[in-house]
Protein backbone atom coordinates (compact mmCIF):
# COMPACT_ATOMS: atom_id res chain seq x y z
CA UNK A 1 1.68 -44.98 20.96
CA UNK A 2 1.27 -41.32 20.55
CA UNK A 3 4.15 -41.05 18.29
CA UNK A 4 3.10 -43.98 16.01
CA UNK A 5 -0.18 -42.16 15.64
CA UNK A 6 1.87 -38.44 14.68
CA UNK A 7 3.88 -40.64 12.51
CA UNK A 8 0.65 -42.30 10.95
CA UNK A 9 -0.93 -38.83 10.45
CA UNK A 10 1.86 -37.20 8.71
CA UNK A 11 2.11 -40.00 6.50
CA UNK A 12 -1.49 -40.36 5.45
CA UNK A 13 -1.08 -36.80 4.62
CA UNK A 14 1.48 -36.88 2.91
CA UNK A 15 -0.25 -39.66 0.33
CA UNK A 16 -3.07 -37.71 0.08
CA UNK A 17 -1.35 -35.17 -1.67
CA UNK A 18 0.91 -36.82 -3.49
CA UNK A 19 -2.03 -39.13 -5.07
CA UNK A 20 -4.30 -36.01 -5.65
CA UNK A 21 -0.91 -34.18 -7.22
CA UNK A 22 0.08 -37.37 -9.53
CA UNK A 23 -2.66 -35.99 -12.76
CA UNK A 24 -2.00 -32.62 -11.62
CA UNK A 25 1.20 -31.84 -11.90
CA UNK A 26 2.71 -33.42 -15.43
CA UNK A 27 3.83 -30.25 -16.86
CA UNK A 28 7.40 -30.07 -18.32
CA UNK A 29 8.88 -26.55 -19.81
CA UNK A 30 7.13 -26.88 -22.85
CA UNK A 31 4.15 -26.08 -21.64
CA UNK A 32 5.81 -22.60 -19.77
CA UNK A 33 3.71 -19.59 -20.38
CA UNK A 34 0.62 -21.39 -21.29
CA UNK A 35 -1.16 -20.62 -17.53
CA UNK A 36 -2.59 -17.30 -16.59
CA UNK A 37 -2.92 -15.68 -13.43
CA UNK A 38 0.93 -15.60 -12.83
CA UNK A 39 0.83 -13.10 -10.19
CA UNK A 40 -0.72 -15.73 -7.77
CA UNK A 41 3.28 -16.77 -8.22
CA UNK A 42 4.02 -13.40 -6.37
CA UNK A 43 4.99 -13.50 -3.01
CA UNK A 44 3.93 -9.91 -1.77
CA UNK A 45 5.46 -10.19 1.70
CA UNK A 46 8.49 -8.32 2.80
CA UNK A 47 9.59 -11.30 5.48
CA UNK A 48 8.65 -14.50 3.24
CA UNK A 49 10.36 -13.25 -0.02
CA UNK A 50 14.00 -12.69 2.34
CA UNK A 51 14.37 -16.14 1.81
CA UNK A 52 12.74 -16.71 -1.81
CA UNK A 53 10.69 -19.84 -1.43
CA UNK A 54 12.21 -21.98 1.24
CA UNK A 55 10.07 -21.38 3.99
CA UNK A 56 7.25 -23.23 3.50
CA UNK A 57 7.72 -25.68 6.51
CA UNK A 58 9.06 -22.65 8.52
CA UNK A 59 6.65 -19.74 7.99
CA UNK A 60 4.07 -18.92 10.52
CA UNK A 61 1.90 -15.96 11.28
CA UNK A 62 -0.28 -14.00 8.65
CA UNK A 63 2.20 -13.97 5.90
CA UNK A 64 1.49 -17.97 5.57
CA UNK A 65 -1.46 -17.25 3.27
CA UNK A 66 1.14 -17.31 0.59
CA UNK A 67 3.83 -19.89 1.48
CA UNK A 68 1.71 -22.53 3.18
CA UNK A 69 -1.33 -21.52 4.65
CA UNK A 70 -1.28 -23.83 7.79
CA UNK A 71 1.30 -21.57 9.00
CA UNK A 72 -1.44 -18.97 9.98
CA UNK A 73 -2.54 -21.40 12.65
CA UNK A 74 0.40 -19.89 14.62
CA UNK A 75 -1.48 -16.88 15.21
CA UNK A 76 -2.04 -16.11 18.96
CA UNK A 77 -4.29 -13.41 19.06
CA UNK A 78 -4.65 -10.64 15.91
CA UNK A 79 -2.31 -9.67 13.36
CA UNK A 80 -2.40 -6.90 11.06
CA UNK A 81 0.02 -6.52 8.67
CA UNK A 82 0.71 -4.41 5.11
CA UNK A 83 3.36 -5.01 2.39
CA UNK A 84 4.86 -2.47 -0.67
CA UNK A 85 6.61 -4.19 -3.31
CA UNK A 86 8.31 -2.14 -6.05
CA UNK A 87 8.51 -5.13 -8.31
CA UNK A 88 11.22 -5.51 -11.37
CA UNK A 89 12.97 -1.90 -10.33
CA UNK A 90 12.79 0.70 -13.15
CA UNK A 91 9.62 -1.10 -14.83
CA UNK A 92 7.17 0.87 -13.01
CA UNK A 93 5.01 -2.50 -11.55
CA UNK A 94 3.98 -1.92 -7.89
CA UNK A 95 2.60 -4.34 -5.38
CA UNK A 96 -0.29 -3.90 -2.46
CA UNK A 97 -0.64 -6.47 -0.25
CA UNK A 98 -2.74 -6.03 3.19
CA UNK A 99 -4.64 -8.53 5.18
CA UNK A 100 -6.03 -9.14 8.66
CA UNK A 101 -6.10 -12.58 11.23
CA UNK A 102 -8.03 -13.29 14.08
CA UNK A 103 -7.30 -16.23 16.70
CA UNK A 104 -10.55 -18.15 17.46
CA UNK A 105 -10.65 -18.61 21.34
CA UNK A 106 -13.76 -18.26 23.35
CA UNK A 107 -13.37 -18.79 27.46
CA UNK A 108 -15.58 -21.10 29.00
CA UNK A 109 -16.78 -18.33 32.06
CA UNK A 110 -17.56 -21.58 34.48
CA UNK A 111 -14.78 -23.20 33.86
CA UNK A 112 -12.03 -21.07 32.68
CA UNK A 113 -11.52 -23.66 29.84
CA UNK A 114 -10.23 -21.74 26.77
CA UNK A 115 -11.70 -23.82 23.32
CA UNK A 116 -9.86 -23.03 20.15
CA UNK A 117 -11.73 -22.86 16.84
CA UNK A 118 -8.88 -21.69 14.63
CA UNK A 119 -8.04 -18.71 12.99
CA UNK A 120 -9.29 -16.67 10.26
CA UNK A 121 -7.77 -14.23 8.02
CA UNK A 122 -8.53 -12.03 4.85
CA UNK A 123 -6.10 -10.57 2.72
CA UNK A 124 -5.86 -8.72 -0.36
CA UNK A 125 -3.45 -8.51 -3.48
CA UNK A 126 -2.66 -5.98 -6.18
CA UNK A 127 -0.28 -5.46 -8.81
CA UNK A 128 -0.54 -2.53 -10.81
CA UNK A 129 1.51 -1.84 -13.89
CA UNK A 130 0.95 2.34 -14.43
CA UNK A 131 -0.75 4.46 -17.22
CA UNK A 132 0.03 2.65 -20.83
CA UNK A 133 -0.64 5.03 -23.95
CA UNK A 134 -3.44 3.67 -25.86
CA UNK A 135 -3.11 2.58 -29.47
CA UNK A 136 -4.67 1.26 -32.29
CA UNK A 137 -3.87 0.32 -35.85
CA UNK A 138 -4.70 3.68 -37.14
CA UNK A 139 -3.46 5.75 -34.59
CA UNK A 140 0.21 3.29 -33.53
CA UNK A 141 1.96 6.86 -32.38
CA UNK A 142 -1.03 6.90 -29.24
CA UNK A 143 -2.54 10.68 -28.06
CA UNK A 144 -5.99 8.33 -27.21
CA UNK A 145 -5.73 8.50 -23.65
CA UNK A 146 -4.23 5.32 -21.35
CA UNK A 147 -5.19 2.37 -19.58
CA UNK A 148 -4.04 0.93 -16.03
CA UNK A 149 -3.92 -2.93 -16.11
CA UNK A 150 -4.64 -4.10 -12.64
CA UNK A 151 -4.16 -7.89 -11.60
CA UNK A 152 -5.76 -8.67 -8.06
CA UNK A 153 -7.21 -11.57 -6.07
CA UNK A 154 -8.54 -11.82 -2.65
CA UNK A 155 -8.40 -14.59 -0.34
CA UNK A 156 -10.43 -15.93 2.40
CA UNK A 157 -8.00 -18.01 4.78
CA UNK A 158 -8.72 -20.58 7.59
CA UNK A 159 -6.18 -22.74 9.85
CA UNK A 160 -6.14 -25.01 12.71
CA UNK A 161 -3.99 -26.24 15.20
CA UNK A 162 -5.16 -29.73 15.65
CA UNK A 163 -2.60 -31.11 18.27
CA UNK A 164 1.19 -30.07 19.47
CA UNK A 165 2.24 -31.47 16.04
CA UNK A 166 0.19 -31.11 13.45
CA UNK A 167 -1.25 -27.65 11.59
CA UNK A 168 -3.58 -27.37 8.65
CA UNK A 169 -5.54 -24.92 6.96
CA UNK A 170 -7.23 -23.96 3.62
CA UNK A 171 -8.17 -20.49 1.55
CA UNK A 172 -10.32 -19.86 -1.13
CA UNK A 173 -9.04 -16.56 -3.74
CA UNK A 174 -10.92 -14.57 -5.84
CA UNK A 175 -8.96 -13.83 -9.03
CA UNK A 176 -9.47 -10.92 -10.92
CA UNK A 177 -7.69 -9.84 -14.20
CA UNK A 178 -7.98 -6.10 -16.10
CA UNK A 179 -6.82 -5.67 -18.93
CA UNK A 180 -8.30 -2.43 -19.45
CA UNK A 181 -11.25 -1.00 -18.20
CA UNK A 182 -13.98 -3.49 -20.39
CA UNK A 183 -12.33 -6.25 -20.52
CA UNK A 184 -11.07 -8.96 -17.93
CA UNK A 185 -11.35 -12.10 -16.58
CA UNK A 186 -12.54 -13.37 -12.78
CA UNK A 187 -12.48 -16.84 -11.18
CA UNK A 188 -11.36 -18.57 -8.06
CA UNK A 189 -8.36 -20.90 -6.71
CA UNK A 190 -8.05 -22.57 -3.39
CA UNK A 191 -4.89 -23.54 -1.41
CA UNK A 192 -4.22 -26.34 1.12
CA UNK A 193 -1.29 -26.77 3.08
CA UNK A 194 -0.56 -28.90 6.22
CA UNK A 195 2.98 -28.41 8.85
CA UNK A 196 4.07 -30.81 11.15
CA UNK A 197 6.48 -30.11 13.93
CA UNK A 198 8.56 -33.17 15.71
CA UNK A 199 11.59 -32.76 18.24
CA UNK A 200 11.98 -32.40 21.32
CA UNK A 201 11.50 -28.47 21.28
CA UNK A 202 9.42 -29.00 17.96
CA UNK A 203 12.15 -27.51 16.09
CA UNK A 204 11.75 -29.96 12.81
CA UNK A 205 9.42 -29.11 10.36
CA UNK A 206 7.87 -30.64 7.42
CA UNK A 207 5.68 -28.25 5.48
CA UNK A 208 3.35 -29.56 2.24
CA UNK A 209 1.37 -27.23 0.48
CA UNK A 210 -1.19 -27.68 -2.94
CA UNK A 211 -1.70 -24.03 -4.45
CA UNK A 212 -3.77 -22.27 -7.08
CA UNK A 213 -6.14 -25.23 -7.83
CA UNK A 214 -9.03 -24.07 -9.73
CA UNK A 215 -11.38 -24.00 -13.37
CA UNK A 216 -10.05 -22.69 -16.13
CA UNK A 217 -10.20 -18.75 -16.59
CA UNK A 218 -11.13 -16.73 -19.78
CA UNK A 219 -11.20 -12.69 -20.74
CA UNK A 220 -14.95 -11.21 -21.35
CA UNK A 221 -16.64 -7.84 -22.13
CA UNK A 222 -17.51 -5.43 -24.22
CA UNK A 223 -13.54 -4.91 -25.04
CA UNK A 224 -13.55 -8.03 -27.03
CA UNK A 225 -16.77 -6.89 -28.93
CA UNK A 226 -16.84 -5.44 -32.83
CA UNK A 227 -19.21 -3.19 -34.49
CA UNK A 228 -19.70 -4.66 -37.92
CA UNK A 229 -22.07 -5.49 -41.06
CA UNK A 230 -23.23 -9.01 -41.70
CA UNK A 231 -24.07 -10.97 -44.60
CA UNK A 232 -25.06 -7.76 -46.39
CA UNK A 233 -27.22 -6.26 -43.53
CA UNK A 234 -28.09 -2.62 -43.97
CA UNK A 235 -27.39 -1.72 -40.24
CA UNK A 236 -24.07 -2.97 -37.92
CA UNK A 237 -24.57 -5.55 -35.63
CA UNK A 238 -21.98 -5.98 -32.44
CA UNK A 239 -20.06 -9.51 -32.36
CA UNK A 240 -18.75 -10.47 -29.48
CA UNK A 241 -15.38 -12.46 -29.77
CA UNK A 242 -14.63 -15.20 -27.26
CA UNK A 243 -11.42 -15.35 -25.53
CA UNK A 244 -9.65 -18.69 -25.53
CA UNK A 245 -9.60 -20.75 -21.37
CA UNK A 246 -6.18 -20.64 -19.45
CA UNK A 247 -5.53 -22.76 -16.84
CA UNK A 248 -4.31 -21.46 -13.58
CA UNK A 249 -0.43 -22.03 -12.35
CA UNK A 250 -1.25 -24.81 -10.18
CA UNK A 251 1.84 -25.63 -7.89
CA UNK A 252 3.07 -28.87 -4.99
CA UNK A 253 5.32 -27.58 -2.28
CA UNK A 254 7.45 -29.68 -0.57
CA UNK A 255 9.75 -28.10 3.27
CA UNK A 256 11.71 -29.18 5.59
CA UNK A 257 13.36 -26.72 8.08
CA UNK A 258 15.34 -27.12 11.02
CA UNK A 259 15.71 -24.86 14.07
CA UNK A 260 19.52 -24.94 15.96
CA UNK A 261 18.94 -23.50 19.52
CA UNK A 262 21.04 -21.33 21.59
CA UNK A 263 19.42 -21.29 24.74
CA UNK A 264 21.85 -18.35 26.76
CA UNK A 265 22.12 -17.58 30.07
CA UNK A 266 18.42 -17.82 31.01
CA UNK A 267 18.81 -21.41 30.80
CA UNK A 268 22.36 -22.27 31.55
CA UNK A 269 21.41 -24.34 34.71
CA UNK A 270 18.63 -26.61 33.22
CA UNK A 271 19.09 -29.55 31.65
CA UNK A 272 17.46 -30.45 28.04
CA UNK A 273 14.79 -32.79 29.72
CA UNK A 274 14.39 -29.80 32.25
CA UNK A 275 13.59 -27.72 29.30
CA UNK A 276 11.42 -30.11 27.68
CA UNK A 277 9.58 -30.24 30.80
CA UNK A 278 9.12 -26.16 31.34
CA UNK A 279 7.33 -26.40 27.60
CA UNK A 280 10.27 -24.19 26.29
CA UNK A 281 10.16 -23.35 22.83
CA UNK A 282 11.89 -21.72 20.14
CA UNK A 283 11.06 -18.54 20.63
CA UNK A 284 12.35 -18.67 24.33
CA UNK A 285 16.07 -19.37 22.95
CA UNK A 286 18.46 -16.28 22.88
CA UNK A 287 19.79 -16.98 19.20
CA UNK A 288 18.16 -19.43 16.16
CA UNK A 289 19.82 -20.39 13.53
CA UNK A 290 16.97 -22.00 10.93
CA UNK A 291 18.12 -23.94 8.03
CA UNK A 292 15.19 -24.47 5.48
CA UNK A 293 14.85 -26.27 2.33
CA UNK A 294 11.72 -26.87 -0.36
CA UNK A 295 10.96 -27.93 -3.86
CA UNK A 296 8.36 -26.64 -5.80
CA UNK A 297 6.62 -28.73 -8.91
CA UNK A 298 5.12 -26.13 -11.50
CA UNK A 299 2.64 -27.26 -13.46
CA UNK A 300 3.35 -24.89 -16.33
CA UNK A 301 7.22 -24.09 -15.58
CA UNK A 302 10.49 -25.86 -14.45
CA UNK A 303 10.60 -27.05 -10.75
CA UNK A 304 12.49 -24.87 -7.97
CA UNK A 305 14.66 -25.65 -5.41
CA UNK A 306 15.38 -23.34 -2.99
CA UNK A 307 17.22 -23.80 0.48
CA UNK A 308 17.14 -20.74 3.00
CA UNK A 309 19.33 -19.82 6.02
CA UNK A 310 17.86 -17.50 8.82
CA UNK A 311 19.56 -15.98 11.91
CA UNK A 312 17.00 -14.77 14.66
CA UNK A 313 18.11 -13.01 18.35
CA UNK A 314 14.78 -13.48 20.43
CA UNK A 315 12.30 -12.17 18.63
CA UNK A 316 14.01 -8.93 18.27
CA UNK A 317 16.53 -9.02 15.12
CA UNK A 318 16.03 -11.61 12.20
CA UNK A 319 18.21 -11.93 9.11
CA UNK A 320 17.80 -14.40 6.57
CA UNK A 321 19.22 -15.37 3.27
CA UNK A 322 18.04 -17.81 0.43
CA UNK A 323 18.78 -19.04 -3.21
CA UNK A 324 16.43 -20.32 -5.69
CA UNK A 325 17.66 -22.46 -8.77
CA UNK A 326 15.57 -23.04 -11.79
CA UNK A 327 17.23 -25.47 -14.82
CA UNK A 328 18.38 -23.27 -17.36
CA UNK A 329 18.28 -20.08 -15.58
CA UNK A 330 21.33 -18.76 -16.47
CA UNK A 331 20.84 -19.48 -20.25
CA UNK A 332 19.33 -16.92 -22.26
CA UNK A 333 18.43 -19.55 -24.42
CA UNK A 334 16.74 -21.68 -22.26
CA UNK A 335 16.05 -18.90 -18.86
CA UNK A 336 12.08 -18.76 -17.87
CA UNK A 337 12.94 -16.79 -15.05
CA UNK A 338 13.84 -13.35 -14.03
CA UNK A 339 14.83 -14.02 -11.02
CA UNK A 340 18.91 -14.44 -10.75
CA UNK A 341 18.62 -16.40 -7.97
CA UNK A 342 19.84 -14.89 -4.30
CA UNK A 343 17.29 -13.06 -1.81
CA UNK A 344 17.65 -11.68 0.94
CA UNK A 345 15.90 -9.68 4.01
CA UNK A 346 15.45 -8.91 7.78
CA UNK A 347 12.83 -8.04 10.27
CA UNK A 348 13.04 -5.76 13.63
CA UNK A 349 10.43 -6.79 16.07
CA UNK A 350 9.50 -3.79 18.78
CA UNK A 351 7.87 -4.88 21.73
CA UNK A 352 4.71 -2.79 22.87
CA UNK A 353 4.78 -4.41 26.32
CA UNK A 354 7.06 -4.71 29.10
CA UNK A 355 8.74 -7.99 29.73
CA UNK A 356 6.41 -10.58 31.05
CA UNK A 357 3.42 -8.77 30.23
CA UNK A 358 2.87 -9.93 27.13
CA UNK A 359 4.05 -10.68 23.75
CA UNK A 360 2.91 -8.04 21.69
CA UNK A 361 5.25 -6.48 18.53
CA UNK A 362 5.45 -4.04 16.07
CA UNK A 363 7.93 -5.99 12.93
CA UNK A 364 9.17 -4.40 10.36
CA UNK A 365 10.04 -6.46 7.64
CA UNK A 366 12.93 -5.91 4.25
CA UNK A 367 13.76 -8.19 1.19
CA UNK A 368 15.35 -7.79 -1.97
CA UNK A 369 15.18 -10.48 -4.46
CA UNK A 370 17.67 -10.25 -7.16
CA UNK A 371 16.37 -10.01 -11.03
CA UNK A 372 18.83 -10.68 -13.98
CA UNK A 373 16.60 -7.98 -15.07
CA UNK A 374 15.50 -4.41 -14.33
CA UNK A 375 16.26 -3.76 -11.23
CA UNK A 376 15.29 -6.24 -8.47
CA UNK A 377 12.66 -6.67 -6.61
CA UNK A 378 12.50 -4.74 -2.55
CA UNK A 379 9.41 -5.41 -0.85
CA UNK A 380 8.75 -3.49 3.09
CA UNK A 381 6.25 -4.28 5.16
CA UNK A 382 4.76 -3.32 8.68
CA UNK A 383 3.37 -6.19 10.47
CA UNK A 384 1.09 -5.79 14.29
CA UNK A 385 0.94 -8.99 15.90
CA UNK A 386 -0.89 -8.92 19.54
């Protein structure tokens, strides 16, 4: 009965978002570059991006927020984490990325009952693209001074265990575009993803996310504003131009991922229903071998398939390695996309405590996402997970 009622769930779910996608998502390539808002396309964390954008039934912890946000339901206790992103090599763009998660659980004092309300995270996102030399008609050659475009957003995050199987959550993201220091544009998107883990050590994965789903966003301020004379007026009067609405870059992720355990020596006695029975999960195996898959519906670009392959020994050493493919990527005529393809990255996790007494780490996370321009992209980040 239980498993009917998982499988009834999942399903449900799954309808849900397909039905709310079907209006949604009828873009084709002719309408590529007609959104805004692209860097909410940017993946600014070092362990995610190792495997471009496969993980989205696999990722778990803070760095969710960005590939499925029901992965941050995976959060024990606190996490802290930071990410640098020297983005297209040799173009001078940078990415910032820091945010903070904190595990709902309150103890019941009488009777020791722990209640779990979720967890909640912030995070924050910038891209900067350095000084740019002002000019104007009259002056093309510059010597006016420079501007720093800035592109940021930050998100409010929430996500839930609800049972063994199934994980949800939500954010909300403040969107902020500057194009120079009077003139931008500011509205909001909101994210909804949902994973569900089945097997007998919960080690298959189905991962759905809806992203960037918001009203349309438009440039305003006095940068957009003119001095001039009207209809033979003796004095100027200011006229303020309006910017034309874009929509934002509204995406459907689908995941599935796979975990391949090697349990070692620590186990070598029990049998599988032994291990079942102990509660023993993936991160109790010696070595993991993940194999992870998704496909990603653009609304305003071509779809992406990506598959992903990651290596893990405990929780100490992680590699991983993916591939995205875009149609006519490797056409100049027809290529929408810088990226060439491959990623790759790896994490080191330090323990702070001694074995047994708890499971606290310091990761450090690497990736490098190949470009068929500039230079790449290598992201590093520094992650504190109590």
């Amino acid at each position: 009965m239980n498993k009917l009622y998982r499988t009834l769930i999942i399903c449900t779910l799954v309808g849900v978002f397909t039905a709310l996608s079907v209006n949604l998502f009828a873009g084709n390539r002719d309408r590529s570059g007609q959104a805004g808002a692209q860097h909410l396309l940017i993946d600014p964390w070092a362990r995610s991006t190792g495997w471009g954008t496969a993980g989205v039934a696999e990722i778990r912890g803070l760095e969710a927020v960005y590939s499925n946000i029901a992965g941050m339901a995976f959060v024990n206790k606190t996490e802290l984490a930071f990410s640098h992103t020297q983005y297209w090599v040799g173009s001078g763009n940078s990415i910032n990325s820091f945010g903070i998660s904190q595990a709902l659980k309150f103890k019941n004092k009488e009777t020791g009952q722990v209640r779990d309300f979720g967890v909640l995270g912030i995070t924050f996102f910038s891209m900067g693209f350095g000084d740019i030399d002002i000019t104007t008609n009259s002056q093309p050659e510059g010597n006016m001074g420079t501007f720093s475009p800035k592109l940021t957003y930050i998100g409010i995050h929430y996500a839930k265990k609800f049972n063994d199987y199934i994980y949800g959550g939500a954010s909300v993201k403040i969107v902020t575009e500057n194009a120079t220091a009077d003139a931008k544009a500011t509205g909001f998107a909101i994210d909804a993803g949902i994973q569900y883990l089945t097997g007998k050590f919960k080690n298959f994965k189905i991962g759905i996310t809806m992203k960037n789903i918001g009203v349309p966003m438009s440039f305003s301020g006095d940068g957009l504003a003119i001095r001039a004379v009207i209809n033979s007026a003796f004095h100027e009067q200011t006229l303020e131009q309006r910017s034309a609405p874009y929509e934002l870059p509204a995406c459907l992720v689908l995941g599935l991922s796979y975990d391949f355990l090697i349990w070692g020596k620590d186990y070598a006695d029990m049998s599988t229903q032994e291990k079942v029975d102990e509660l023993l999960t993936r991160d109790d195996a010696a070595n993991r071998i993940t194999l992870a898959g998704s496909f990603t519906a653009n609304s305003f670009s071509r779809d992406i398939f990506a598959v992903g392959l990651e290596y893990a020994y405990r929780q100490i050493f992680m590699v991983r390695a993916g591939y995205n493919f875009e149609g006519g990527m490797w056409d100049p005529a027809t290529c929408t996309t810088t990226y060439a393809g491959p990623s790759v990255g790896a994490t080191f996790g330090i323990p702070l405590q001694k074995k047994g007494k708890g499971n606290s780490r310091i990761y450090l996370d690497y990736s490098y996402r190949f470009t068929n321009r500039w230079g790449g992209n290598h992201s590093v980040g520094l992650k504190l997970a109590l």
